[in-house]
PDB file of N, CA and C in Angstrom:
ATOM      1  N   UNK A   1       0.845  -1.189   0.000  1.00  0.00           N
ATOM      2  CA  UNK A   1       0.000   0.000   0.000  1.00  0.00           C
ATOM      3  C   UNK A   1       0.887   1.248   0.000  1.00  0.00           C
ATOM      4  N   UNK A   2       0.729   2.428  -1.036  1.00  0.00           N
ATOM      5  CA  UNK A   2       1.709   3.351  -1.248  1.00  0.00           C
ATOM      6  C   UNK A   2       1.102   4.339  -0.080  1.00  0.00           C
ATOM      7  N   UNK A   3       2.468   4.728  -0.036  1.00  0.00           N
ATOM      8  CA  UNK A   3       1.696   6.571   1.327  1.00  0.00           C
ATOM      9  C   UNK A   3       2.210   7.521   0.262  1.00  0.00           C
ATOM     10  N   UNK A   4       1.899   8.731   1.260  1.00  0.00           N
ATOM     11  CA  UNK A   4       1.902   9.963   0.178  1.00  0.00           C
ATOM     12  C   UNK A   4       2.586  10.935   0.779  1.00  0.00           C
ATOM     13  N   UNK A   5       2.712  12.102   0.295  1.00  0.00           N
ATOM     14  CA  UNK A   5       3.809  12.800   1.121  1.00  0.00           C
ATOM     15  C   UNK A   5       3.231  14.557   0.423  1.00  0.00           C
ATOM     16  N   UNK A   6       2.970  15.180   1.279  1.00  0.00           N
ATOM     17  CA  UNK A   6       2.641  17.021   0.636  1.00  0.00           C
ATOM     18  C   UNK A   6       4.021  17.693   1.307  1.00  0.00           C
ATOM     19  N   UNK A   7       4.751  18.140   0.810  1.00  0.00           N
ATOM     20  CA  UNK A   7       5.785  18.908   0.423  1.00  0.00           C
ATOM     21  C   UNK A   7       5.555  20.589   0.556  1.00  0.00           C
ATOM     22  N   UNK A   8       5.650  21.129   1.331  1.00  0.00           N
ATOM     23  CA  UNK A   8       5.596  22.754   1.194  1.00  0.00           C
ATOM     24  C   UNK A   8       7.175  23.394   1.021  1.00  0.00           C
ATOM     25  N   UNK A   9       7.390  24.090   0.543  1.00  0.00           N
ATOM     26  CA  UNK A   9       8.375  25.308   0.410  1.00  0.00           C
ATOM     27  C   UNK A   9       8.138  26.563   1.224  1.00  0.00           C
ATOM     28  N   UNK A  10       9.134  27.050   1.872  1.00  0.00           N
ATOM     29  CA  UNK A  10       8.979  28.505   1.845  1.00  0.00           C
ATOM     30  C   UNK A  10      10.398  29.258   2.228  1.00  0.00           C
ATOM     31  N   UNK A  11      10.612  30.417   1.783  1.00  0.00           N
ATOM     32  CA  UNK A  11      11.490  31.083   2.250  1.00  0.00           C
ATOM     33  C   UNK A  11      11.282  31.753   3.309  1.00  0.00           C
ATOM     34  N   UNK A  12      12.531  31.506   4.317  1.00  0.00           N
ATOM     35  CA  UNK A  12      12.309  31.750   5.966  1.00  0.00           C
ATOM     36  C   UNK A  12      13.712  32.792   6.144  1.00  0.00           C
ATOM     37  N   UNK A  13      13.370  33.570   7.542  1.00  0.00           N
ATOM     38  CA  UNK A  13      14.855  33.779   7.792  1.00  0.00           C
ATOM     39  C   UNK A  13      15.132  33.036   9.045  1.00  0.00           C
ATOM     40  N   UNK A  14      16.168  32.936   9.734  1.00  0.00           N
ATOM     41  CA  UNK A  14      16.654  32.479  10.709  1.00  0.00           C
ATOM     42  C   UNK A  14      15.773  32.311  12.029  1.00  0.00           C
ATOM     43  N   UNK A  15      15.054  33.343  12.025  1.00  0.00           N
ATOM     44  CA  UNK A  15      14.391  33.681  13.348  1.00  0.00           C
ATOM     45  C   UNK A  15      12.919  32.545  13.031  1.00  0.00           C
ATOM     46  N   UNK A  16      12.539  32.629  11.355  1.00  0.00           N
ATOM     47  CA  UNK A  16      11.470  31.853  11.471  1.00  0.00           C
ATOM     48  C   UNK A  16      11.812  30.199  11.523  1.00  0.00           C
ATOM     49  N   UNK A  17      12.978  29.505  10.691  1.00  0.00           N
ATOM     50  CA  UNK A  17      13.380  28.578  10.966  1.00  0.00           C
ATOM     51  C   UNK A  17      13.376  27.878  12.578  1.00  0.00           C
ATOM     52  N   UNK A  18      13.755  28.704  13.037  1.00  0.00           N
ATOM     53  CA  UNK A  18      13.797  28.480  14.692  1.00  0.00           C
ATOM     54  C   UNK A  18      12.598  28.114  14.948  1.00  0.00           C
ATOM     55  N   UNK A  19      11.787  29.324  14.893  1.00  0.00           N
ATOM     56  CA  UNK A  19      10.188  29.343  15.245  1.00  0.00           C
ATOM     57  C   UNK A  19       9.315  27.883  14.988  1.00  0.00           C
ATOM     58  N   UNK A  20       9.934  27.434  13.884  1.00  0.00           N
ATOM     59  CA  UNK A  20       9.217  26.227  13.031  1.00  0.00           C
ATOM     60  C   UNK A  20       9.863  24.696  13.811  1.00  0.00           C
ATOM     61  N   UNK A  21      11.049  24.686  14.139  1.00  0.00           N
ATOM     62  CA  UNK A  21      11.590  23.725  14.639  1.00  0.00           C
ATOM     63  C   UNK A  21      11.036  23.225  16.298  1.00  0.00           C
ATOM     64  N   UNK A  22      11.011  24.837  16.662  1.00  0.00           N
ATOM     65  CA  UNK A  22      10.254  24.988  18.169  1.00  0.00           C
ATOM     66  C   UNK A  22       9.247  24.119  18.157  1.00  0.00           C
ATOM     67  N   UNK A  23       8.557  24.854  17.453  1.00  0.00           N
ATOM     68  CA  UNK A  23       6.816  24.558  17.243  1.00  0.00           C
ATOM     69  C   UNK A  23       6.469  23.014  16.827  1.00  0.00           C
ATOM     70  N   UNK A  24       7.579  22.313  15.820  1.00  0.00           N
ATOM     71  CA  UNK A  24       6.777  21.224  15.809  1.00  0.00           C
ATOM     72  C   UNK A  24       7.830  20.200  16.951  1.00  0.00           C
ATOM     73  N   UNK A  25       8.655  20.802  17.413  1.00  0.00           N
ATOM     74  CA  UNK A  25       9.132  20.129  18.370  1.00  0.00           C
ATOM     75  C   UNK A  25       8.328  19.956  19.771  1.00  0.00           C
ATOM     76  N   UNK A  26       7.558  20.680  20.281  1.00  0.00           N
ATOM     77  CA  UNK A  26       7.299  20.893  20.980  1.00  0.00           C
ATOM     78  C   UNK A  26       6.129  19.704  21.206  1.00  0.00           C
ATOM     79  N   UNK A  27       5.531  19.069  20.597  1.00  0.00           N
ATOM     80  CA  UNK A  27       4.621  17.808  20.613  1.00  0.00           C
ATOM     81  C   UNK A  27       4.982  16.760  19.602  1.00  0.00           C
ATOM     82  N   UNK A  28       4.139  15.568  20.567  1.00  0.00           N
ATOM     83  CA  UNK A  28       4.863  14.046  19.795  1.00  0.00           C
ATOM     84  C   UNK A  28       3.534  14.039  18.839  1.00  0.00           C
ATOM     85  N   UNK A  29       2.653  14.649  18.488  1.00  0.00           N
ATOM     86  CA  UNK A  29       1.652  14.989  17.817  1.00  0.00           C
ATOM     87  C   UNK A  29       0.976  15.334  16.438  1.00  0.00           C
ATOM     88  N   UNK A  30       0.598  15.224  15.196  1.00  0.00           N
ATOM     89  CA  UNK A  30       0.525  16.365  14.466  1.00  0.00           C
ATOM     90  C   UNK A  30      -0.388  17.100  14.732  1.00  0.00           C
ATOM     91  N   UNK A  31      -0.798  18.689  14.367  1.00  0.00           N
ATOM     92  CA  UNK A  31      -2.125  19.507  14.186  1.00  0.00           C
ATOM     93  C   UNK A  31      -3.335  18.656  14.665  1.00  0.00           C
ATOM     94  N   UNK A  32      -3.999  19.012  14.907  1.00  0.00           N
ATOM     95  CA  UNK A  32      -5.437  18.525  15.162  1.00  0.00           C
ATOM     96  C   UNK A  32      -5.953  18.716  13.524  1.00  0.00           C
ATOM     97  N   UNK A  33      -6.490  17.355  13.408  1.00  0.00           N
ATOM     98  CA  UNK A  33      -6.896  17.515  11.574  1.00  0.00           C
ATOM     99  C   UNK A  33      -6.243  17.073  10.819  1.00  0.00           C
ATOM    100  N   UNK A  34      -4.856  16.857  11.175  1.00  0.00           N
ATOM    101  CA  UNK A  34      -3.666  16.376  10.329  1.00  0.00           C
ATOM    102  C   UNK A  34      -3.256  14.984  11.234  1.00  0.00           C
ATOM    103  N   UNK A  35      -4.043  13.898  10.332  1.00  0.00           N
ATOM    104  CA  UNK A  35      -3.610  12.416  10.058  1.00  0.00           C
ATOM    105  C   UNK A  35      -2.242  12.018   9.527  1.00  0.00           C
ATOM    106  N   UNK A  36      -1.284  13.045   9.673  1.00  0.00           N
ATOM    107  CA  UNK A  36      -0.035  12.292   9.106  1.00  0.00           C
ATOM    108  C   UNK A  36       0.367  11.362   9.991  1.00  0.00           C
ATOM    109  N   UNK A  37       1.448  10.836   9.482  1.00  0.00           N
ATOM    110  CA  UNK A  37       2.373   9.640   9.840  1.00  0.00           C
ATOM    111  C   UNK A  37       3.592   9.996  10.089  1.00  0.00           C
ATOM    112  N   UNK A  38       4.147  11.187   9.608  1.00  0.00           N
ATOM    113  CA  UNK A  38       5.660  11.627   9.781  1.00  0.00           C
ATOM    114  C   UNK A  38       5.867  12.610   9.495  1.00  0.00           C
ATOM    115  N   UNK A  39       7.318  13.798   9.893  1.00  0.00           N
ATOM    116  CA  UNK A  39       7.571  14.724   9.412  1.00  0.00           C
ATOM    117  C   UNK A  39       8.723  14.693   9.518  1.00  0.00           C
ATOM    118  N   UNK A  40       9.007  15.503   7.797  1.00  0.00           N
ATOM    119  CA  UNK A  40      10.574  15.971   7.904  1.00  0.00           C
ATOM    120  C   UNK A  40      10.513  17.267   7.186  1.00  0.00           C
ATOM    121  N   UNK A  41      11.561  18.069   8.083  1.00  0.00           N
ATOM    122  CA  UNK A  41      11.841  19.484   7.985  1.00  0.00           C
ATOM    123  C   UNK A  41      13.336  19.454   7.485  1.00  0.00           C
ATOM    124  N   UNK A  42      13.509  20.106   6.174  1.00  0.00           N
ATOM    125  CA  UNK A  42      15.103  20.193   5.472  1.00  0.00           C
ATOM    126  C   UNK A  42      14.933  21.812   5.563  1.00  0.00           C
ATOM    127  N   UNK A  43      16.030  22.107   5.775  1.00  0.00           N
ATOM    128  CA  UNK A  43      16.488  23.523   5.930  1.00  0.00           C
ATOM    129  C   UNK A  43      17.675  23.744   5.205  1.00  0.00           C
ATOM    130  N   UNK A  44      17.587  24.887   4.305  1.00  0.00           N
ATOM    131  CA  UNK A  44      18.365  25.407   3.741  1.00  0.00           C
ATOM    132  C   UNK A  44      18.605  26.830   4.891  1.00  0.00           C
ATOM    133  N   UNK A  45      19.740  26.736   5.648  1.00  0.00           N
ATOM    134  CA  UNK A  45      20.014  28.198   5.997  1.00  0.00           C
ATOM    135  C   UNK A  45      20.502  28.867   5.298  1.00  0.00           C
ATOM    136  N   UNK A  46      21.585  29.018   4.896  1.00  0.00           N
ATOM    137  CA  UNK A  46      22.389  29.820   3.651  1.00  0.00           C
ATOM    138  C   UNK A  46      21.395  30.529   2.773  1.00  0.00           C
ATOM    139  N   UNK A  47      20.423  29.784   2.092  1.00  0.00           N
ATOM    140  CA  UNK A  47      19.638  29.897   0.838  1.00  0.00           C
ATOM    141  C   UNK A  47      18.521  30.525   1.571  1.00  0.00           C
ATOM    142  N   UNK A  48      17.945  30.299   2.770  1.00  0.00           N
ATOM    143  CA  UNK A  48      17.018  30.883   3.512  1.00  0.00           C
ATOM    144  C   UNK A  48      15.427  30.334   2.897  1.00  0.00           C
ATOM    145  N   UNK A  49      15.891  28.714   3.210  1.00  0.00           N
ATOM    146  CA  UNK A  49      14.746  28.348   2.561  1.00  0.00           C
ATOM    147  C   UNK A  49      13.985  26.731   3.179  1.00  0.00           C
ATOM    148  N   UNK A  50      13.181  26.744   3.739  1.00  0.00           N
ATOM    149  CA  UNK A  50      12.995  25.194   4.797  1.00  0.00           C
ATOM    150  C   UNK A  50      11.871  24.197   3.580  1.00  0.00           C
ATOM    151  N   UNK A  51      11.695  22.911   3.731  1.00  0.00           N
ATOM    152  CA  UNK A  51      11.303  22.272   3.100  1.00  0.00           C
ATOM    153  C   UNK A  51      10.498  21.315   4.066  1.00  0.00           C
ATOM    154  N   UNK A  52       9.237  21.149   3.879  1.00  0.00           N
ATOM    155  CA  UNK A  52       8.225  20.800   5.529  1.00  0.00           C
ATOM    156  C   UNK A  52       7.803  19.239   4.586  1.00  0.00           C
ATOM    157  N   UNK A  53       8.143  18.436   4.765  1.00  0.00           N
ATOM    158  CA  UNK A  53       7.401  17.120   4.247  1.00  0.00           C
ATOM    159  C   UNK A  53       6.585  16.322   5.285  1.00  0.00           C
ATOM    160  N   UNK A  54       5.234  16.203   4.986  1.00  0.00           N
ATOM    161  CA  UNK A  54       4.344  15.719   5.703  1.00  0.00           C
ATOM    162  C   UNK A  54       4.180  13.950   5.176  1.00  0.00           C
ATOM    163  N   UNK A  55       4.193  12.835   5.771  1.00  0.00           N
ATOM    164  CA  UNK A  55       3.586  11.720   5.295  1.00  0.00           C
ATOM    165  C   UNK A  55       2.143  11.267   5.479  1.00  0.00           C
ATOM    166  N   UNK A  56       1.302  10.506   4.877  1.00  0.00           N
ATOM    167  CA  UNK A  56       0.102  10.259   5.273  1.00  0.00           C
ATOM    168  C   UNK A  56      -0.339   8.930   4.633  1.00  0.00           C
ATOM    169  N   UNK A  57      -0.943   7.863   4.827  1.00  0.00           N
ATOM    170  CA  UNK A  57      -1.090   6.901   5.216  1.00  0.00           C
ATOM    171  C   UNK A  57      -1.998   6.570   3.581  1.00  0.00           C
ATOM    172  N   UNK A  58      -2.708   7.473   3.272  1.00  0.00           N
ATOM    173  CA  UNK A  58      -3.778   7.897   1.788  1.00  0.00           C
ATOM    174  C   UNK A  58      -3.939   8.932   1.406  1.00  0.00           C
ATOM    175  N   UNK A  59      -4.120   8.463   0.142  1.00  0.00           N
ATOM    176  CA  UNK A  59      -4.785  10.197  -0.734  1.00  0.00           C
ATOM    177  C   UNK A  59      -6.089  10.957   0.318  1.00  0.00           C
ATOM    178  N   UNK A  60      -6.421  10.147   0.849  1.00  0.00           N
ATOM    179  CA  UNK A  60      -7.658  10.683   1.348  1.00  0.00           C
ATOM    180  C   UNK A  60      -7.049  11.790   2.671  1.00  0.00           C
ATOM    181  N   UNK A  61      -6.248  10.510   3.160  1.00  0.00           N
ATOM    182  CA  UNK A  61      -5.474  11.393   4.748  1.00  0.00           C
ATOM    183  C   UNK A  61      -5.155  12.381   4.207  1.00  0.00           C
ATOM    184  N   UNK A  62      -4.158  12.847   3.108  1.00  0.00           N
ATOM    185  CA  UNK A  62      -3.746  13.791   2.701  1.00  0.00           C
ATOM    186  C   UNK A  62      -4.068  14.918   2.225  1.00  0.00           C
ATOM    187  N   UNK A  63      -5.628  14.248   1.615  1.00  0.00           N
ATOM    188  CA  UNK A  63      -6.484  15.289   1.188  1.00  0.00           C
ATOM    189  C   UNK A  63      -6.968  16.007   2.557  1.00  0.00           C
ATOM    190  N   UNK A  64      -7.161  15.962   3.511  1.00  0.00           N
ATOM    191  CA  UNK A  64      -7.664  15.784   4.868  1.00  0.00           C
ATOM    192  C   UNK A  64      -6.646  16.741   5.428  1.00  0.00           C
ATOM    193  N   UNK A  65      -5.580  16.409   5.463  1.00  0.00           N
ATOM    194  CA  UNK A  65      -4.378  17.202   6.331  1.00  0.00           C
ATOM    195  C   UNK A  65      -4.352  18.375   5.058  1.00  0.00           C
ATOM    196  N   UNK A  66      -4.431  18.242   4.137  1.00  0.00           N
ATOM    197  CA  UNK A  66      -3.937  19.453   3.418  1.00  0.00           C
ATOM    198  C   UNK A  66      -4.911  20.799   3.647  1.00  0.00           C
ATOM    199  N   UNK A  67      -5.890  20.257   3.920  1.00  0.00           N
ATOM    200  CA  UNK A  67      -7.149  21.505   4.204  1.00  0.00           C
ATOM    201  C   UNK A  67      -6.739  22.218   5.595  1.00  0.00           C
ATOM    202  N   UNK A  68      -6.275  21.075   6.304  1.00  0.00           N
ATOM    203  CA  UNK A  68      -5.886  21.814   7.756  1.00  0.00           C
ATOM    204  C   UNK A  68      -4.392  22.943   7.714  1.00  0.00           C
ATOM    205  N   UNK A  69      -3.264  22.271   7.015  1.00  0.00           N
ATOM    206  CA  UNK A  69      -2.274  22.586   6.656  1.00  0.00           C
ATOM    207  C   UNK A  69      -2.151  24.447   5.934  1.00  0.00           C
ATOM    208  N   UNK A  70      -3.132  24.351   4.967  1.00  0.00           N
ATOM    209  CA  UNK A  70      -2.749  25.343   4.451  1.00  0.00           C
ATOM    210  C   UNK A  70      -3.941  26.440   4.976  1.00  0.00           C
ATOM    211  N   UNK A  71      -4.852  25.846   6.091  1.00  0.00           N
ATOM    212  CA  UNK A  71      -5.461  27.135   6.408  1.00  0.00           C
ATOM    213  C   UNK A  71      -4.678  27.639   7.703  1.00  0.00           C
ATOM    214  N   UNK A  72      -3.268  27.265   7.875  1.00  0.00           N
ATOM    215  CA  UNK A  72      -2.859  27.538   9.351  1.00  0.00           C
ATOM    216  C   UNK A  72      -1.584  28.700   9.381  1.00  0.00           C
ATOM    217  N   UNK A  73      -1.471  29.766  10.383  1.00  0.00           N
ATOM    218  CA  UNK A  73      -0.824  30.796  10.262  1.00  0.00           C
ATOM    219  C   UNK A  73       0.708  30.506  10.276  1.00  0.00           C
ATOM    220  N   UNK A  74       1.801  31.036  10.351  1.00  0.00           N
ATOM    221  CA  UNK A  74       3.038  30.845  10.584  1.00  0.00           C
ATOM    222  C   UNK A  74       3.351  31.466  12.004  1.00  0.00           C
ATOM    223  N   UNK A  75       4.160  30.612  12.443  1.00  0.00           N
ATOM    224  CA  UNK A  75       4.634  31.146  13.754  1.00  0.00           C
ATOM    225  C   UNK A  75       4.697  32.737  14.475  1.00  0.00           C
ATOM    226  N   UNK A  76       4.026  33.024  15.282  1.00  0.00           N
ATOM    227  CA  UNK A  76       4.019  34.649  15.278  1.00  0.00           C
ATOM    228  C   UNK A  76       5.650  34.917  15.214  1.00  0.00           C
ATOM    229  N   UNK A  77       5.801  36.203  14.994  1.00  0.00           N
ATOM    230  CA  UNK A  77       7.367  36.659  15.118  1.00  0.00           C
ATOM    231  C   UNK A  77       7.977  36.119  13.854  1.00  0.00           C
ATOM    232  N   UNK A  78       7.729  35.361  12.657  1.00  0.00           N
ATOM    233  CA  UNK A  78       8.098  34.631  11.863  1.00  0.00           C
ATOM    234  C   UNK A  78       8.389  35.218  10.486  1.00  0.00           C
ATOM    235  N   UNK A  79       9.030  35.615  10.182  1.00  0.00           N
ATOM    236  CA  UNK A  79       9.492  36.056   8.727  1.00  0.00           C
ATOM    237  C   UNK A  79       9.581  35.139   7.628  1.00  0.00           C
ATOM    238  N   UNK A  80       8.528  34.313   6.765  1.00  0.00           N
ATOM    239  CA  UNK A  80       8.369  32.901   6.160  1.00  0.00           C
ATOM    240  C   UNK A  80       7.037  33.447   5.691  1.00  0.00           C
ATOM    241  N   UNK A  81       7.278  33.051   3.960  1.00  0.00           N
ATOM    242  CA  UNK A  81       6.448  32.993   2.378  1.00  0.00           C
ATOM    243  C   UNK A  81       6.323  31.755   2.408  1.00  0.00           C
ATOM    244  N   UNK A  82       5.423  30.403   2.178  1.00  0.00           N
ATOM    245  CA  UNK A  82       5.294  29.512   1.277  1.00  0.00           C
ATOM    246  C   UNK A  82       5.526  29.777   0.030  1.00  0.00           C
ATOM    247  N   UNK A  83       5.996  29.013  -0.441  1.00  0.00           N
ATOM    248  CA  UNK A  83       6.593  29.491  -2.092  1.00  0.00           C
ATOM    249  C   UNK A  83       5.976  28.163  -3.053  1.00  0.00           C
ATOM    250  N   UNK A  84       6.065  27.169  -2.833  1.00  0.00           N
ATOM    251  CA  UNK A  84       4.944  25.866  -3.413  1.00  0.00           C
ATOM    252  C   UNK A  84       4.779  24.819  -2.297  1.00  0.00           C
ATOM    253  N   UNK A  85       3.562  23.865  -3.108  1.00  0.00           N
ATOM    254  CA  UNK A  85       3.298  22.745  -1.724  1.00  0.00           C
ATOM    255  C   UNK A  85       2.864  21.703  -3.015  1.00  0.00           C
ATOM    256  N   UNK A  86       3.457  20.816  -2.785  1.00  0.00           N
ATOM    257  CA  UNK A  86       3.280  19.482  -4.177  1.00  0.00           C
ATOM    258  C   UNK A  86       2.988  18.449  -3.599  1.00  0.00           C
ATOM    259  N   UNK A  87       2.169  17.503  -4.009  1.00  0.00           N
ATOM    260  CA  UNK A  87       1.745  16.343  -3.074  1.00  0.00           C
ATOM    261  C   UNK A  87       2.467  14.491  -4.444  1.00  0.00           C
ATOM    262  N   UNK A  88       3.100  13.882  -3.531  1.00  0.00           N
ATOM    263  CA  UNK A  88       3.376  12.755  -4.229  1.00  0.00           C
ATOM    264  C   UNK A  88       2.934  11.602  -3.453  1.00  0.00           C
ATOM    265  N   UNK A  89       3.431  10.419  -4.646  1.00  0.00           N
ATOM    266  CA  UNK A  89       3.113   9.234  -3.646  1.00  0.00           C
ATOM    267  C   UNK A  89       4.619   9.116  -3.462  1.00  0.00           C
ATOM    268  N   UNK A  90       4.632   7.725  -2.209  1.00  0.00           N
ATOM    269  CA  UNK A  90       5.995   7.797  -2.184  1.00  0.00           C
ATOM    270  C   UNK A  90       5.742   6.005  -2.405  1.00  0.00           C
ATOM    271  N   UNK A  91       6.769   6.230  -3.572  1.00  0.00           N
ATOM    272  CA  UNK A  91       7.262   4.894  -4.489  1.00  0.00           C
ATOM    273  C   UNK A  91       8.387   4.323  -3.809  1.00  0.00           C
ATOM    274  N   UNK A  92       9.144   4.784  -3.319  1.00  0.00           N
ATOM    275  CA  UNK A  92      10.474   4.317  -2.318  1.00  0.00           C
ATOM    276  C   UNK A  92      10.774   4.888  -1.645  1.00  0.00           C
ATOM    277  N   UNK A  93      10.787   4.056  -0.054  1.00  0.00           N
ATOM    278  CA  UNK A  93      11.892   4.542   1.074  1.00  0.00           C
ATOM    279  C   UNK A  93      11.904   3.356   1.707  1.00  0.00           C
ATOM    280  N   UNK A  94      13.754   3.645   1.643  1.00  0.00           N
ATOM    281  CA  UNK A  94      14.663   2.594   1.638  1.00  0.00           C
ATOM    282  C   UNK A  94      15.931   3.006   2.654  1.00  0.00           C
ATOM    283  N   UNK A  95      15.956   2.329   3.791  1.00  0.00           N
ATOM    284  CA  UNK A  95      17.379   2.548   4.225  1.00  0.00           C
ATOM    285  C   UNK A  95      18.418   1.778   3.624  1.00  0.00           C
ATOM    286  N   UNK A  96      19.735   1.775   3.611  1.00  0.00           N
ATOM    287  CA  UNK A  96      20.973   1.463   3.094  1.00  0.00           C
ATOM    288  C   UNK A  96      20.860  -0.006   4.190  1.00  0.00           C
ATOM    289  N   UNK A  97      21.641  -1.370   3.790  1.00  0.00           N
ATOM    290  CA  UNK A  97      21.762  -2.191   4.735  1.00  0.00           C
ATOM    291  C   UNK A  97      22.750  -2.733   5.232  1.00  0.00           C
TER     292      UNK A  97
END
């Protein structure tokens, strides 16, 4: 059974990067509304640019978390544009053995 994965972009500065790491650090949880399964946060500091990957279990979960996702504010104090949000399946993940 494939999972799926929504992908956001945005350009951040330092102070919002922080803000974002805080915030989802701060619970073993996702959003209320958001059925994911996993998260990974890639950060470009240099480039000033973070990469938020959400997993979810179905198109449906995903469809589901994405409504919650993109009606939600950015960290107060936060200097951060979304710039795109792309949704895939995920065909492979594989650790090395």
């Amino acid at each position: 059974m494939s999972e799926y994965a929504r992908v956001a972009i945005f350009e951040v500065d330092d102070a919002a990067l922080d803000a974002i790491i805080t915030q989802i650090n701060a619970t073993d949880a996702p959003p209320d509304g958001v059925p994911g399964t996993r998260i990974t946060v890639l950060a470009d500091r240099a480039g000033g640019k973070v990469a938020i990957s959400v997993r979810f279990a179905s198109e449906e979960d995903m469809s589901k978390g994405s409504a919650v996702l993109d009606s939600m504010d950015p960290p107060e104090n936060a200097s951060m544009r979304r710039v795109s949000v792309d949704k895939f399946e995920v065909v492979i993940d594989k650790q090395p053995s």
